[in-house]
Protein backbone atom coordinates (compact mmCIF):
# COMPACT_ATOMS: atom_id res chain seq x y z
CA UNK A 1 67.32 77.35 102.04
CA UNK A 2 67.97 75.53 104.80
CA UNK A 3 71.09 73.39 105.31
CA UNK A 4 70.55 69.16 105.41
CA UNK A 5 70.93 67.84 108.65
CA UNK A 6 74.07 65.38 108.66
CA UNK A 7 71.76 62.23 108.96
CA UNK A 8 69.90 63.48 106.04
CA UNK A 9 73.62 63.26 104.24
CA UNK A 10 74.41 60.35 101.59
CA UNK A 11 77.72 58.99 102.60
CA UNK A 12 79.90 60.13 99.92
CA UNK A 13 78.82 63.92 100.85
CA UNK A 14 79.41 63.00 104.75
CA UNK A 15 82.57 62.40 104.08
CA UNK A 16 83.35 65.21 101.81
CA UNK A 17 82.13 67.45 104.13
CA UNK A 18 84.15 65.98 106.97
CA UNK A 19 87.57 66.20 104.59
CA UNK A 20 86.98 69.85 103.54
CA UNK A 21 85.63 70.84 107.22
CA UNK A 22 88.69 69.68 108.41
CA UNK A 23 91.30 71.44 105.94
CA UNK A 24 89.32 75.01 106.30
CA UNK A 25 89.52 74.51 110.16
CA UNK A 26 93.61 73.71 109.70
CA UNK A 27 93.97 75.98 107.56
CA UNK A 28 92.13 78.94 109.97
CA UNK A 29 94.03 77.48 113.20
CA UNK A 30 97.67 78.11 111.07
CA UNK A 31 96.57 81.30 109.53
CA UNK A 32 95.59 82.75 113.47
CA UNK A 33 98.95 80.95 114.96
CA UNK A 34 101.36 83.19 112.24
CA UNK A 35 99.04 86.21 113.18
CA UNK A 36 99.23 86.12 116.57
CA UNK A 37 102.84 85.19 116.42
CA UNK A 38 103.61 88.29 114.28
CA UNK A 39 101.60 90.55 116.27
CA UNK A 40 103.67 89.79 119.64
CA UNK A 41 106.83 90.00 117.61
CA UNK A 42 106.10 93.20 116.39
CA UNK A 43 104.49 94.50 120.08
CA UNK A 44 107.50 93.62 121.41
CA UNK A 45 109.84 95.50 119.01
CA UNK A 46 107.92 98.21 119.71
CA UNK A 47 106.30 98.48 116.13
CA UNK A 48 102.43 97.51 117.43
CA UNK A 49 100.23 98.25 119.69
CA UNK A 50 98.39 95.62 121.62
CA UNK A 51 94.88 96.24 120.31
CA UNK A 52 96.27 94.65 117.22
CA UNK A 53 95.40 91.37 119.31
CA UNK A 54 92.23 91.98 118.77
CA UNK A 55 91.68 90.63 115.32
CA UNK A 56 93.24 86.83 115.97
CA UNK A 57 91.14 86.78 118.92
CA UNK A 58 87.75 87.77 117.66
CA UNK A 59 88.27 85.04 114.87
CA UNK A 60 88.72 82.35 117.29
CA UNK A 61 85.03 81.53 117.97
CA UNK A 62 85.05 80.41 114.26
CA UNK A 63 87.85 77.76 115.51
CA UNK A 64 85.64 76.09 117.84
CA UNK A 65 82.69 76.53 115.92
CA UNK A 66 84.20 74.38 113.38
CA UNK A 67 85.54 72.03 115.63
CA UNK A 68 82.00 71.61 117.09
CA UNK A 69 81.16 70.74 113.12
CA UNK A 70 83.57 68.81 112.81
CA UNK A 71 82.94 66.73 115.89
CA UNK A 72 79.42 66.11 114.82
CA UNK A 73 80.16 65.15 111.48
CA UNK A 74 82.70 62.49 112.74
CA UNK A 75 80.17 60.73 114.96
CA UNK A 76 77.63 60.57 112.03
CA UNK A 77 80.83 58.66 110.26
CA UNK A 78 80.71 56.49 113.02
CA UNK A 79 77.53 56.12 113.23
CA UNK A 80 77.37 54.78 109.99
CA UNK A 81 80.74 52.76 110.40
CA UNK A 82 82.87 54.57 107.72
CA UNK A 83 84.86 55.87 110.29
């Protein structure tokens, strides 16, 4: 199945998408920040090792992927003038 392109979109889904694009990409950005955070604070009480790093950074292609989304979506908005 193959996902609808955003002009493709009625408006009420466009804008769906755009509010629930944007929450999951806040919510991903805060989730990373406190794990990254907490991963220094315990390398530097000597509790971690560094390769612990590894996790917040390999999830933060998803961040810009999602930005890139979310970007898209709000120029179909204004495309369409609901934005």
């Amino acid at each position: 199945m193959e996902p609808q392109k955003l002009t493709e979109l009625p408006n009420e889904e466009l804008l769906k998408k755009s509010k629930t694009t944007k929450l999951v990409a806040g919510m991903l950005i805060g989730v990373l920040i406190a794990l990254t955070t907490l991963n220094l604070f315990n390398i530097f009480n000597g509790k971690q090792h560094w390769g612990v790093l590894a996790v917040p950074l390999a999830l933060m292609p998803i961040v810009f992927i999602t930005y890139n989304s979310v970007r898209e979506i709000n120029k179909e908005l204004r495309s369409r003038g609901l934005l």
